[in-house]
PDB file of N, CA and C in Angstrom:
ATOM      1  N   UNK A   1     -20.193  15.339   0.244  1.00  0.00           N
ATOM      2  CA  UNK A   1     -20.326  15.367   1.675  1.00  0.00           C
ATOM      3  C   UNK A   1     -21.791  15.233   2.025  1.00  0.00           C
ATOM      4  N   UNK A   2     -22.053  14.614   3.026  1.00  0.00           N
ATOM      5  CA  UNK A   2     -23.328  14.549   3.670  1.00  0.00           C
ATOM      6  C   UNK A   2     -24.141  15.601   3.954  1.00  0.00           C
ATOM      7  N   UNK A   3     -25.744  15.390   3.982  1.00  0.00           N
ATOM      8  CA  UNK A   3     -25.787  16.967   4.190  1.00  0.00           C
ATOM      9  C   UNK A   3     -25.725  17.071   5.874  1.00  0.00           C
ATOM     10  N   UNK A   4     -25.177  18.308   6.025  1.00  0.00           N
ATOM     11  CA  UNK A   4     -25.070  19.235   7.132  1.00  0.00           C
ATOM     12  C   UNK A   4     -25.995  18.648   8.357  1.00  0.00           C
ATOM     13  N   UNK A   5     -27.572  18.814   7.601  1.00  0.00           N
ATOM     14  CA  UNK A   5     -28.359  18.955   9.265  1.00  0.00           C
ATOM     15  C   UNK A   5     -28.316  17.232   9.177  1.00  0.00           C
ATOM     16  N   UNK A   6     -27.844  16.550   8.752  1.00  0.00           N
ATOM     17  CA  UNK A   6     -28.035  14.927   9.312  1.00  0.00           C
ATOM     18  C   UNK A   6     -26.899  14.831  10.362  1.00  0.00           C
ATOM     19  N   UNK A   7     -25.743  15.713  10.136  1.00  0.00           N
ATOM     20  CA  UNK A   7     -24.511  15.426  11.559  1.00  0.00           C
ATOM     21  C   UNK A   7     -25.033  15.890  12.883  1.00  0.00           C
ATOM     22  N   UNK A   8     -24.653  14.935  13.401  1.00  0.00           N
ATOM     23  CA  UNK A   8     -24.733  14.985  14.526  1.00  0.00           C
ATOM     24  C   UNK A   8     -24.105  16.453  15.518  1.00  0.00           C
ATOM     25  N   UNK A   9     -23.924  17.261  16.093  1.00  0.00           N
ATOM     26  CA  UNK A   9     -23.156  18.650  16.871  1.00  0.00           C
ATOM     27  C   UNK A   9     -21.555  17.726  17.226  1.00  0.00           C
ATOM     28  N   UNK A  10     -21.051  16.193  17.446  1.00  0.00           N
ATOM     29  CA  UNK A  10     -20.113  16.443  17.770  1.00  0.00           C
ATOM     30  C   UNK A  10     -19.072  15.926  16.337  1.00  0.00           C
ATOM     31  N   UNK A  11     -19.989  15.274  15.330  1.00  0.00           N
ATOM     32  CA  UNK A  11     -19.562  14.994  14.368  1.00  0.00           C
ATOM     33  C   UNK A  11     -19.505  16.272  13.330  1.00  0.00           C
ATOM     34  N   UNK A  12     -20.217  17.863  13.528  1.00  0.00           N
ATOM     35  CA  UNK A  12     -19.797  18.561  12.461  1.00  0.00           C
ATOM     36  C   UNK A  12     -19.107  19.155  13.436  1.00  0.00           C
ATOM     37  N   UNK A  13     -18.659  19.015  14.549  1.00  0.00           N
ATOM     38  CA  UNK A  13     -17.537  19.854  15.460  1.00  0.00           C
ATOM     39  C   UNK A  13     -16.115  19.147  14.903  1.00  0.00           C
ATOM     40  N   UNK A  14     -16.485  18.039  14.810  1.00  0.00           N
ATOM     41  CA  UNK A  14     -15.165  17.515  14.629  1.00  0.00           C
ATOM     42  C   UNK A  14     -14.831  18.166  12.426  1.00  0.00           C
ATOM     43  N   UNK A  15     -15.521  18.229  12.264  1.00  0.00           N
ATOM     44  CA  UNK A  15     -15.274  18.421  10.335  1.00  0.00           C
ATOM     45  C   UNK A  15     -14.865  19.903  10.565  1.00  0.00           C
ATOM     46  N   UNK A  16     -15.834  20.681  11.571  1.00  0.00           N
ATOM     47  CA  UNK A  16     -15.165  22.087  11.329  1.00  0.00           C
ATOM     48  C   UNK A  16     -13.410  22.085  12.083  1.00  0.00           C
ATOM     49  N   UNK A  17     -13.596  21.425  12.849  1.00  0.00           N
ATOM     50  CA  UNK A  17     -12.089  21.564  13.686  1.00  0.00           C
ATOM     51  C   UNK A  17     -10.944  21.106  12.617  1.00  0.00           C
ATOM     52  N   UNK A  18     -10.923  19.906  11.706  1.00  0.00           N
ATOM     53  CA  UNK A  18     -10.225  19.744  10.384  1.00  0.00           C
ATOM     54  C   UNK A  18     -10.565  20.825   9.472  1.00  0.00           C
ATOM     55  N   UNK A  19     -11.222  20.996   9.448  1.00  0.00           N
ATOM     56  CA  UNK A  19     -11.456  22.163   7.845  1.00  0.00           C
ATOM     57  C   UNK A  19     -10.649  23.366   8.288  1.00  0.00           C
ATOM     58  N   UNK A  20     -10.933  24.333   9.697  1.00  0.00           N
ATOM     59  CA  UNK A  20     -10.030  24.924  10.140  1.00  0.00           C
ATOM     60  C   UNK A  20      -9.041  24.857  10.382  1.00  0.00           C
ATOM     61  N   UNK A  21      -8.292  24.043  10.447  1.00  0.00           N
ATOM     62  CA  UNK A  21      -6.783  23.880  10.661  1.00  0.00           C
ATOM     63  C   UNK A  21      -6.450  23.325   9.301  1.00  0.00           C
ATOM     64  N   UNK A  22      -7.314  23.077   8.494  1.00  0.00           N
ATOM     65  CA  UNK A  22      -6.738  22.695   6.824  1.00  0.00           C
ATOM     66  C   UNK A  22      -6.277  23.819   6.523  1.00  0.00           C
ATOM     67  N   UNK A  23      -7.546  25.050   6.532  1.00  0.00           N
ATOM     68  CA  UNK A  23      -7.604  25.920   5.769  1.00  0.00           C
ATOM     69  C   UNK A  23      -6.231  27.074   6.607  1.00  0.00           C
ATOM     70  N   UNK A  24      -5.742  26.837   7.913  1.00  0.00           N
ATOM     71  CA  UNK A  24      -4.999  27.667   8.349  1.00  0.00           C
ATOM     72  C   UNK A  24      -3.572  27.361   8.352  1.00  0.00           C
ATOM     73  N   UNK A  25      -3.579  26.047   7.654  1.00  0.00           N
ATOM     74  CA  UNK A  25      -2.730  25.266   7.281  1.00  0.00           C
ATOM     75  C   UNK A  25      -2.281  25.897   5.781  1.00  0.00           C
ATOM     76  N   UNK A  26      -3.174  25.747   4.984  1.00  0.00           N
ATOM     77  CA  UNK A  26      -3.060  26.422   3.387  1.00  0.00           C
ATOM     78  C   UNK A  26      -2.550  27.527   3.009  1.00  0.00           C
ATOM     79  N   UNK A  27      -2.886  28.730   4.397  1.00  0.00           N
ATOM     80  CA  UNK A  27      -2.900  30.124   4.485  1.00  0.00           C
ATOM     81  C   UNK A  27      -1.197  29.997   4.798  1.00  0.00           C
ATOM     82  N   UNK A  28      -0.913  29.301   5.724  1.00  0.00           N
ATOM     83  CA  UNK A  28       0.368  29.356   5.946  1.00  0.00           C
ATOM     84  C   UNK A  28       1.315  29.267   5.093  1.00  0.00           C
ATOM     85  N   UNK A  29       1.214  28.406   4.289  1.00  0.00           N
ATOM     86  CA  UNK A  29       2.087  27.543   3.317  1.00  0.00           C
ATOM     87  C   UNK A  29       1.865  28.351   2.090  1.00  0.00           C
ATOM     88  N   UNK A  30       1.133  28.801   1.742  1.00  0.00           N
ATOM     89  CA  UNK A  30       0.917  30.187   0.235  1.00  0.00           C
ATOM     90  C   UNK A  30       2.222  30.973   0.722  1.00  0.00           C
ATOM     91  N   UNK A  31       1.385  31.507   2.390  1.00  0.00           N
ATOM     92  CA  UNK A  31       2.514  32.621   2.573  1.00  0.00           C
ATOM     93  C   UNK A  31       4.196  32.114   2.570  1.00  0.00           C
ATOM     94  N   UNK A  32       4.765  31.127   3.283  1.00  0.00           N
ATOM     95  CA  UNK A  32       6.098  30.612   3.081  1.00  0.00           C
ATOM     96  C   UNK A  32       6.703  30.717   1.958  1.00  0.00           C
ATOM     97  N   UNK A  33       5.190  29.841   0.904  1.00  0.00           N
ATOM     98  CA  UNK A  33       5.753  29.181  -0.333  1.00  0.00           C
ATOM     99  C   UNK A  33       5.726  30.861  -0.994  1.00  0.00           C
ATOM    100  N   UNK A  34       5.705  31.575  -0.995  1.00  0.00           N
ATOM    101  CA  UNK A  34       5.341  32.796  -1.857  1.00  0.00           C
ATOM    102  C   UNK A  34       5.812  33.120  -2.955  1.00  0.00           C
ATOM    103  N   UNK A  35       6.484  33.158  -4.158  1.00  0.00           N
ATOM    104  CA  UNK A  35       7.714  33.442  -4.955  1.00  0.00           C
ATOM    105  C   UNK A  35       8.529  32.110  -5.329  1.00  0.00           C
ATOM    106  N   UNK A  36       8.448  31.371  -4.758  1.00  0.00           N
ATOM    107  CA  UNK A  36       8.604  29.936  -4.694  1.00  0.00           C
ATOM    108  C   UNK A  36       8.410  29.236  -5.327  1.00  0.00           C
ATOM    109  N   UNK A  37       8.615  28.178  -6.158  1.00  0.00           N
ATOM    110  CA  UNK A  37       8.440  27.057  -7.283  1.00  0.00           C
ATOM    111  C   UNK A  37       8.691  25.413  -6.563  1.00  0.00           C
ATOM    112  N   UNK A  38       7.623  25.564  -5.413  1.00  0.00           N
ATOM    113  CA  UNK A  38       7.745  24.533  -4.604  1.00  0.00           C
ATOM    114  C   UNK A  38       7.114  23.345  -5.166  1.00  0.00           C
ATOM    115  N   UNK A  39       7.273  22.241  -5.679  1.00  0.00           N
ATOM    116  CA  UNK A  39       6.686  21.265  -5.880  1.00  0.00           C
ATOM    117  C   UNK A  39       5.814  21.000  -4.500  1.00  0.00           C
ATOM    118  N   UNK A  40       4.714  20.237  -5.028  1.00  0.00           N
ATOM    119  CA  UNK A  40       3.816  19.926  -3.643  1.00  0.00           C
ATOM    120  C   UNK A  40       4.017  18.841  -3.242  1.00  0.00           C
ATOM    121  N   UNK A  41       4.778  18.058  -3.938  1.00  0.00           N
ATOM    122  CA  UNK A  41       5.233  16.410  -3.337  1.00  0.00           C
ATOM    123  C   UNK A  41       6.461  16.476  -2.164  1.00  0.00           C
ATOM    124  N   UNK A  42       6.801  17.991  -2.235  1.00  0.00           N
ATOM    125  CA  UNK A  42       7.867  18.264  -1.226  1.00  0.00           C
ATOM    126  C   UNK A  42       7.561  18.971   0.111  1.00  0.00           C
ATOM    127  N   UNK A  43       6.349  19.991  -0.268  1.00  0.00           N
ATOM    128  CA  UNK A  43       5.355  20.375   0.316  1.00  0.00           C
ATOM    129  C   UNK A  43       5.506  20.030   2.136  1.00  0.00           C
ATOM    130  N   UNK A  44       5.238  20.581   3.058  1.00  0.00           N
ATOM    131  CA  UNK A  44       4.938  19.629   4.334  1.00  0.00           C
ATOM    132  C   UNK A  44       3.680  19.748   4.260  1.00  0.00           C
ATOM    133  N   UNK A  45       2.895  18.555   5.144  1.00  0.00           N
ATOM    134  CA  UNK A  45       1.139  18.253   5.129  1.00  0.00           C
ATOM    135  C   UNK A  45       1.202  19.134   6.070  1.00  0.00           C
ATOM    136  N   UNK A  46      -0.234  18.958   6.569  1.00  0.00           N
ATOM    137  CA  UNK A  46      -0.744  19.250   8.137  1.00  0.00           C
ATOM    138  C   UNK A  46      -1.388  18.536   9.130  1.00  0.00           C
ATOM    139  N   UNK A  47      -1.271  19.009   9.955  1.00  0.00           N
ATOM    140  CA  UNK A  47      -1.604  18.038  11.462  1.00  0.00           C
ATOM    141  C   UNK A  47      -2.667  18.450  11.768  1.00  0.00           C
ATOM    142  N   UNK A  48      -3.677  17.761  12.021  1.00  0.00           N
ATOM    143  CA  UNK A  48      -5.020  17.520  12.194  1.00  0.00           C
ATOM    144  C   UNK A  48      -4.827  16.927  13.860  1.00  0.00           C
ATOM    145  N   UNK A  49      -5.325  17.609  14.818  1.00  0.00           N
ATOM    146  CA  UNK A  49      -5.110  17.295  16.142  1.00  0.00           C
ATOM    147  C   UNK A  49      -7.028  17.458  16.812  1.00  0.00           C
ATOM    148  N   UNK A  50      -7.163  16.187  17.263  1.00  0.00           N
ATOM    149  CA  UNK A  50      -8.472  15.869  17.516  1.00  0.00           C
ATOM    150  C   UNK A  50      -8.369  14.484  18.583  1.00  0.00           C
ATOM    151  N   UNK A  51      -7.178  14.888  19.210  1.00  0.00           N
ATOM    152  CA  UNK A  51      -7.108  14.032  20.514  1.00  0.00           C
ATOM    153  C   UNK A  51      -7.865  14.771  21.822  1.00  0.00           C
ATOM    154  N   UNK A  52      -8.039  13.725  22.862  1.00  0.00           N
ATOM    155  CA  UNK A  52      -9.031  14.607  23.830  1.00  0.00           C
ATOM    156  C   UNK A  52      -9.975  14.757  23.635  1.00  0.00           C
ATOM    157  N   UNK A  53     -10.904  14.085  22.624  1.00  0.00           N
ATOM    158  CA  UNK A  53     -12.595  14.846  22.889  1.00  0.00           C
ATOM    159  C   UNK A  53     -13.522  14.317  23.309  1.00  0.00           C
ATOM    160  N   UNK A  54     -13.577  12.798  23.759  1.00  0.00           N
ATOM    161  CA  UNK A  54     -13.863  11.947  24.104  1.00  0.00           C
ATOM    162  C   UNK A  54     -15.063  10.996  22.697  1.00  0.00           C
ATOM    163  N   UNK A  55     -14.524  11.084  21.815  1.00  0.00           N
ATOM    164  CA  UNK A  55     -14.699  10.735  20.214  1.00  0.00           C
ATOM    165  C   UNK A  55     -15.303   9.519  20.570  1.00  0.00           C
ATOM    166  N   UNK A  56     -16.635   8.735  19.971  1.00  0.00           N
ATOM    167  CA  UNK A  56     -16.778   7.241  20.104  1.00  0.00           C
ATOM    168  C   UNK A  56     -16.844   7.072  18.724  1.00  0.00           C
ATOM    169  N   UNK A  57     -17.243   7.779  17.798  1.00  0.00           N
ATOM    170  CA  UNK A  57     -16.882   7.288  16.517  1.00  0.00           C
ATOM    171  C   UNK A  57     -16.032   9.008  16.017  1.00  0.00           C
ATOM    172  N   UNK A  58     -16.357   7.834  14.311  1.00  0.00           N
ATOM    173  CA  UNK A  58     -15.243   9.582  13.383  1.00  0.00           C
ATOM    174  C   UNK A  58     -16.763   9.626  12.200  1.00  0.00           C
ATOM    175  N   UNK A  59     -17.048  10.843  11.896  1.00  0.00           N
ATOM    176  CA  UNK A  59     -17.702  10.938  10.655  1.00  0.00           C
ATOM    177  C   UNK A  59     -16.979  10.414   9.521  1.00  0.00           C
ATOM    178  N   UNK A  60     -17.425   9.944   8.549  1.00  0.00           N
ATOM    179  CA  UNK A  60     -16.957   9.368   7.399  1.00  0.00           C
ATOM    180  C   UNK A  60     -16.769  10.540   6.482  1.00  0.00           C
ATOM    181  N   UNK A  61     -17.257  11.721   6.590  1.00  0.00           N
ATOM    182  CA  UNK A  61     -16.849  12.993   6.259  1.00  0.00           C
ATOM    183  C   UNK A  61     -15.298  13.226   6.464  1.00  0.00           C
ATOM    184  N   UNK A  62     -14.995  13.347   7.458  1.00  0.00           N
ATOM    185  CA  UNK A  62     -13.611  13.860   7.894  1.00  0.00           C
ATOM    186  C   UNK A  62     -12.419  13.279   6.509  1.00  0.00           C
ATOM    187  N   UNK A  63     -12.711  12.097   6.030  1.00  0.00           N
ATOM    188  CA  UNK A  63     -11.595  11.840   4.971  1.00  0.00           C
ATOM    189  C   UNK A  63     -11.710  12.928   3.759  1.00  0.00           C
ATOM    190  N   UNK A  64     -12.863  13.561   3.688  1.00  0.00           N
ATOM    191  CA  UNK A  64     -13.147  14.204   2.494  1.00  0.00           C
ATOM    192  C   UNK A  64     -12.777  15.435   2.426  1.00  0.00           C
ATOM    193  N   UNK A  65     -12.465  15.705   4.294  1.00  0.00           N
ATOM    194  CA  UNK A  65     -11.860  17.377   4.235  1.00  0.00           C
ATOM    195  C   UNK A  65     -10.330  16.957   4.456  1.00  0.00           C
ATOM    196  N   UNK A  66      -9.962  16.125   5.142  1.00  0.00           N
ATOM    197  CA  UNK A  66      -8.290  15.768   5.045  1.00  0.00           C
ATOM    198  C   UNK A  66      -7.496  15.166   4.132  1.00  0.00           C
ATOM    199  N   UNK A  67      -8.047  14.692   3.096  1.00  0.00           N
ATOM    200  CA  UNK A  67      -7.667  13.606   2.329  1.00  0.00           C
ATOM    201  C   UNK A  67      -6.192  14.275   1.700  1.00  0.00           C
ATOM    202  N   UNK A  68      -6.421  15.542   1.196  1.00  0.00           N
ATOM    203  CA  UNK A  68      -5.545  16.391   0.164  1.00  0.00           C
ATOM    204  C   UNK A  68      -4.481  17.045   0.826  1.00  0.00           C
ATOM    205  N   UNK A  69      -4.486  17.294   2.654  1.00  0.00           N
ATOM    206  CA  UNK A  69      -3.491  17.711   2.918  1.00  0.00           C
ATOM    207  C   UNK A  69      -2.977  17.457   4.421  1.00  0.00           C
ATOM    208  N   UNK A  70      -4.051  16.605   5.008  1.00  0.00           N
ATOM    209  CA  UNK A  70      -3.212  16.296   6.278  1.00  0.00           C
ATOM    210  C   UNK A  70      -2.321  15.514   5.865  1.00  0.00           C
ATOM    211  N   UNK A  71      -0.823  15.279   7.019  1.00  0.00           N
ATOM    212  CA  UNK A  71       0.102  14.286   6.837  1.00  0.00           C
ATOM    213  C   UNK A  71       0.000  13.618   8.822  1.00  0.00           C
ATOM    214  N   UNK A  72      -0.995  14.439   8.991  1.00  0.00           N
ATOM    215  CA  UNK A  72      -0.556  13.874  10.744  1.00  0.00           C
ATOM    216  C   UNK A  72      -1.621  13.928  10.579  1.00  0.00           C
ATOM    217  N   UNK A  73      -2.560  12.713  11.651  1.00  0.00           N
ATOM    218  CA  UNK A  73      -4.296  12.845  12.325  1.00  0.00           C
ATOM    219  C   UNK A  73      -3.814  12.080  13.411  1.00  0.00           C
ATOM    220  N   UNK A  74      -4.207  13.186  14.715  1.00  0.00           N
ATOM    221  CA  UNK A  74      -3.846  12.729  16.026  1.00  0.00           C
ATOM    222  C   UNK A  74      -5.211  12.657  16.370  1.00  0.00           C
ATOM    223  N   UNK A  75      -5.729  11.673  16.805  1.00  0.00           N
ATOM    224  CA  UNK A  75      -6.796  10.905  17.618  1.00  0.00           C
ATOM    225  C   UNK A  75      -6.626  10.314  19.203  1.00  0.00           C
ATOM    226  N   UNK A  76      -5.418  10.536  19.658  1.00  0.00           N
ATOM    227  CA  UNK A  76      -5.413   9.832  20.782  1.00  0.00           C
ATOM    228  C   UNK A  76      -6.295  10.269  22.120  1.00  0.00           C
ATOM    229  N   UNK A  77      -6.234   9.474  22.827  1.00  0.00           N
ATOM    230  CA  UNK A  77      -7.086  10.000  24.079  1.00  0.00           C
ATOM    231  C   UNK A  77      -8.657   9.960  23.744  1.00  0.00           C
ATOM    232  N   UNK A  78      -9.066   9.382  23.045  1.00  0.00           N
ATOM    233  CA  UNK A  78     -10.616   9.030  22.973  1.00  0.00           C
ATOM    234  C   UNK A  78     -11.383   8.060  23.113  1.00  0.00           C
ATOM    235  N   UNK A  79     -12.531   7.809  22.983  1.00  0.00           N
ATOM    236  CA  UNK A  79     -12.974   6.215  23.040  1.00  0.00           C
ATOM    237  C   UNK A  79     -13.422   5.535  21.990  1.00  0.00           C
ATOM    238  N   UNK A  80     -12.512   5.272  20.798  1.00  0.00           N
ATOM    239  CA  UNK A  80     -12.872   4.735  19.920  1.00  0.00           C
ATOM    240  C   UNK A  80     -12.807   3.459  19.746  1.00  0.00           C
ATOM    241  N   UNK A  81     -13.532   2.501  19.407  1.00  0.00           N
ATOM    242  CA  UNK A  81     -13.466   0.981  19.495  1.00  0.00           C
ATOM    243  C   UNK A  81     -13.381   0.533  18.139  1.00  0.00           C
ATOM    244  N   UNK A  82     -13.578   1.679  17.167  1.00  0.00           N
ATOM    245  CA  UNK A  82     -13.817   0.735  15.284  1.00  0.00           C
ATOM    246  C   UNK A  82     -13.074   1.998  14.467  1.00  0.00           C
ATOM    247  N   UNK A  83     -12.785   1.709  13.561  1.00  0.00           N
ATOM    248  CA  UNK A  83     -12.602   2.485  12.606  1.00  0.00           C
ATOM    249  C   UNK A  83     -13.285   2.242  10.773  1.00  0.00           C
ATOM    250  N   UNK A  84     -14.476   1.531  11.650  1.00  0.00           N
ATOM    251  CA  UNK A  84     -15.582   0.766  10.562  1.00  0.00           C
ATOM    252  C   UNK A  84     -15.811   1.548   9.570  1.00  0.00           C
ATOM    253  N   UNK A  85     -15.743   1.551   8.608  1.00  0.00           N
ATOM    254  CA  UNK A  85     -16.474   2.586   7.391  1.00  0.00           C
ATOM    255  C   UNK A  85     -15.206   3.486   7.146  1.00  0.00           C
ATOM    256  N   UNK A  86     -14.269   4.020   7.594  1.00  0.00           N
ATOM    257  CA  UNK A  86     -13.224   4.413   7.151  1.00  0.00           C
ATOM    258  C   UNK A  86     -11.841   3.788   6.691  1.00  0.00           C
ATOM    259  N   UNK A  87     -11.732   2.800   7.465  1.00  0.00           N
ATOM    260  CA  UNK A  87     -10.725   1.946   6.932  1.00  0.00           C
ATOM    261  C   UNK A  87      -9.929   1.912   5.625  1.00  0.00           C
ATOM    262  N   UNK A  88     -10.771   1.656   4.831  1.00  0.00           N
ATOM    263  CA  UNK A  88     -10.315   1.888   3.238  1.00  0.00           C
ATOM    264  C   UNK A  88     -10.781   3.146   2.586  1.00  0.00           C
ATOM    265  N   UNK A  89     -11.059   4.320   3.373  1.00  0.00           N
ATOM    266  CA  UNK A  89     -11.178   5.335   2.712  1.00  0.00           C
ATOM    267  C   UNK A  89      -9.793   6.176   3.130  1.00  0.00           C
ATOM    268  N   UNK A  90      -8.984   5.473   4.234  1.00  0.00           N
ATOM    269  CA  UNK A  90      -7.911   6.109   4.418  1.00  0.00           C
ATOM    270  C   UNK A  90      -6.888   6.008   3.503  1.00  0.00           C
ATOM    271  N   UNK A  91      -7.151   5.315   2.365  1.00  0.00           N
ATOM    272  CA  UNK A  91      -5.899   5.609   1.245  1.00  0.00           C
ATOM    273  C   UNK A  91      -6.451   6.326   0.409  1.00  0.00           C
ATOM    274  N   UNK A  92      -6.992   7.478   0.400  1.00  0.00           N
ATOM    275  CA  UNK A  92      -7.668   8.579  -0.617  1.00  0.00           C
ATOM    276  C   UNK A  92      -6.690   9.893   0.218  1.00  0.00           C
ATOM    277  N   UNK A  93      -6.416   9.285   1.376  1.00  0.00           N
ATOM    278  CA  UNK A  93      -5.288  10.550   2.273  1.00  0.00           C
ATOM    279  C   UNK A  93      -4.044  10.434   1.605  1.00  0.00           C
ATOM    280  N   UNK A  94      -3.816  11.118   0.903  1.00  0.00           N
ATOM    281  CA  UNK A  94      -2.196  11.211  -0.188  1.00  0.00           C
ATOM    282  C   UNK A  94      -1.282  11.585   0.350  1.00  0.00           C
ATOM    283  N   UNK A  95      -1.472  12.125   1.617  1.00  0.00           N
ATOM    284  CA  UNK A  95      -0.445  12.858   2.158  1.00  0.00           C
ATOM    285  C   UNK A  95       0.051  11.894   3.660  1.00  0.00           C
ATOM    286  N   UNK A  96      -1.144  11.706   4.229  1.00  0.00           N
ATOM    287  CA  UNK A  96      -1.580  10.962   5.549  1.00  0.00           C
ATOM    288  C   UNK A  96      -0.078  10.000   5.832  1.00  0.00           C
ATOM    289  N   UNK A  97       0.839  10.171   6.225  1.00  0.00           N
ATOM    290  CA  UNK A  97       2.004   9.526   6.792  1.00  0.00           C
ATOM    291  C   UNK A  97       2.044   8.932   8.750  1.00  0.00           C
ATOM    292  N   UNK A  98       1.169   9.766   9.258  1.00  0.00           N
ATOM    293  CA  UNK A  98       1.377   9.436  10.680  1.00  0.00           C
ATOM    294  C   UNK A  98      -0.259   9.107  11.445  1.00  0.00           C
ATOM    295  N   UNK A  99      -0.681   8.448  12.390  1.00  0.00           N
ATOM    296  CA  UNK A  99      -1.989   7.965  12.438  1.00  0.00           C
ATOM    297  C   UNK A  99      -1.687   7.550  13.907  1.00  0.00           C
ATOM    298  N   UNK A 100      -2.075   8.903  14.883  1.00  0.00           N
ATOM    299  CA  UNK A 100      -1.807   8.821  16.183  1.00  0.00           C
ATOM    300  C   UNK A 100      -3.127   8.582  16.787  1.00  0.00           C
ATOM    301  N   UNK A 101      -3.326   7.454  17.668  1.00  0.00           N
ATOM    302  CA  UNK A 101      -4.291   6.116  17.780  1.00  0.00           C
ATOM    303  C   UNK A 101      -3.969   5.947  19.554  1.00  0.00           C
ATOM    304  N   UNK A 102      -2.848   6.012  20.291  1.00  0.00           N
ATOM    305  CA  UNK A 102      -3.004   5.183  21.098  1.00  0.00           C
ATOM    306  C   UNK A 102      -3.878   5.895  22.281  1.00  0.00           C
ATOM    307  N   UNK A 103      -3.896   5.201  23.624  1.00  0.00           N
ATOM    308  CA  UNK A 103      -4.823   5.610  24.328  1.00  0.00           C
ATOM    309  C   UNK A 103      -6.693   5.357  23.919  1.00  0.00           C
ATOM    310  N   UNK A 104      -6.973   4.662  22.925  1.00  0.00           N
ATOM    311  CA  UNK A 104      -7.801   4.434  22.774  1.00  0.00           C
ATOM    312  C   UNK A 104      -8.773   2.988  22.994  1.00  0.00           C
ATOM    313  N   UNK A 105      -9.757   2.620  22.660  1.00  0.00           N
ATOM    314  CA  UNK A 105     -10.362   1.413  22.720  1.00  0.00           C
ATOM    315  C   UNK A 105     -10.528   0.216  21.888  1.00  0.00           C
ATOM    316  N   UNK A 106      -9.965   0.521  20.579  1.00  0.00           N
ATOM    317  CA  UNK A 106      -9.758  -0.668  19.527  1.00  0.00           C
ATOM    318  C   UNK A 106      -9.936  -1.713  19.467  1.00  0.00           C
ATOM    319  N   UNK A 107     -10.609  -2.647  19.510  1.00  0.00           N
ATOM    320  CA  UNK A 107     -10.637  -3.981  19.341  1.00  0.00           C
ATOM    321  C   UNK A 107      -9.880  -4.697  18.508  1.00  0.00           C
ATOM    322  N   UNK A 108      -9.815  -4.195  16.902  1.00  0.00           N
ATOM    323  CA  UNK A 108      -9.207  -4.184  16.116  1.00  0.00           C
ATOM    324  C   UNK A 108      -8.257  -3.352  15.003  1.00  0.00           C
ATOM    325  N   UNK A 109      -7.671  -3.371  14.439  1.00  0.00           N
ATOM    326  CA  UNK A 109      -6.870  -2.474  13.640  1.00  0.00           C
ATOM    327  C   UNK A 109      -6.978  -3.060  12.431  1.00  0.00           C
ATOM    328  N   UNK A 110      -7.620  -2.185  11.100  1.00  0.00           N
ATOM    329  CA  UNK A 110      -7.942  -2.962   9.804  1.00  0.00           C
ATOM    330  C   UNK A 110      -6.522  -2.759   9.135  1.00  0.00           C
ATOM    331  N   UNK A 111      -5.976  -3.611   8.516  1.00  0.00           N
ATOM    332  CA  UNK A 111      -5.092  -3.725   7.617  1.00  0.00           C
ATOM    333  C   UNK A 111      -4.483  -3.232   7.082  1.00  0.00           C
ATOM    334  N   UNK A 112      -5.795  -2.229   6.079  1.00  0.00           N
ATOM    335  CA  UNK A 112      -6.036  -1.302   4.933  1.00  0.00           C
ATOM    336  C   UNK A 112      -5.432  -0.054   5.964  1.00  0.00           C
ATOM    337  N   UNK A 113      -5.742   0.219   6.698  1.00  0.00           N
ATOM    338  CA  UNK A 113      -4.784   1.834   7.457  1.00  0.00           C
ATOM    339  C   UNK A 113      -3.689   1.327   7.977  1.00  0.00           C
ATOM    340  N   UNK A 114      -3.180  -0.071   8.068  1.00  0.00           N
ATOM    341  CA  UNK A 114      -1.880  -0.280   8.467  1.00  0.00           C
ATOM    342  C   UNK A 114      -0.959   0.116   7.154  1.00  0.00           C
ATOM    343  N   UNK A 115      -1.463  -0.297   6.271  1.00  0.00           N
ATOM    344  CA  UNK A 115      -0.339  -0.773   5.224  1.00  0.00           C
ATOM    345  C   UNK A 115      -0.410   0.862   4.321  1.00  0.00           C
ATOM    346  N   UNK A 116      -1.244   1.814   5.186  1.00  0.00           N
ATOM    347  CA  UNK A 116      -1.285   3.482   4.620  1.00  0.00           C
ATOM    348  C   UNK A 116      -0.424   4.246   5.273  1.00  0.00           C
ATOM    349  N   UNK A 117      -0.227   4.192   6.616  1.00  0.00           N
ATOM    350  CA  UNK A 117       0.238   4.973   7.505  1.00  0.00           C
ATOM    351  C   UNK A 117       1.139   4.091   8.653  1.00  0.00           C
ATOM    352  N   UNK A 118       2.049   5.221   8.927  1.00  0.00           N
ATOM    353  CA  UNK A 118       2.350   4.888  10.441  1.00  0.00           C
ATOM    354  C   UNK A 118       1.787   5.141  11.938  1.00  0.00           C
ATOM    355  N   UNK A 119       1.634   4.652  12.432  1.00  0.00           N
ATOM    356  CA  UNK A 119       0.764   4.388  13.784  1.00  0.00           C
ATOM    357  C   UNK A 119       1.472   4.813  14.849  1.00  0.00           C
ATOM    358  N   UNK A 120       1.193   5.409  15.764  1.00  0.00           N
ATOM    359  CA  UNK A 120       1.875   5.656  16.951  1.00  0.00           C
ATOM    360  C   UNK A 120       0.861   5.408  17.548  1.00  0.00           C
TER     361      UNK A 120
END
């Protein structure tokens, strides 16, 4: 990960807002799974909700705290126009099944996150 004091306040707002809901995500799922012999491929992910903030880009960080257990990243409602530099880091997300996008500014949609996820 990058270091710390180079982020920007809305780019480590956005890493702590994933890391917290990873980590309250994890807490949850120990407790469910407790006694349990749950395979993790059966596992449910977590939802990463970071719609509304008025976002113009994403840190290239954020794949490195979601990669292992979001299955939802809701983005909608922001002003994003690229998803430059992440594109192909979105198949390191193993879990990443849903990729909520609309309401935004896009010009384009790269390939590489089409053929990873589903889009709403």
């Amino acid at each position: 990960m990058a270091d710390d004091a180079a982020l920007s306040v809305v780019d480590q707002g956005v890493l702590d807002t994933a890391a917290i809901e990873i980590q309250r995500y994890r807490e949850l799922s120990k407790r469910a799974h407790a006694g349990f012999d749950v395979p993790e491929a059966i596992k449910g992910g977590c939802s990463i909700e970071l719609g509304h903030r008025g976002l113009v880009r994403l840190p290239p960080e954020l794949i490195d705290v979601i990669k292992d257990d979001a299955d939802r990243l809701a983005l909608d409602r922001n002003r994003l126009t690229s998803l430059s530099g992440l594109s192909v880091r979105f198949a390191e997300c193993t879990r990443l099944r849903y990729l909520v996008m609309r309401n935004n500014s896009l010009r384009e949609f790269p390939l590489t996150v089409r053929l990873v996820v589903w889009i709403c």
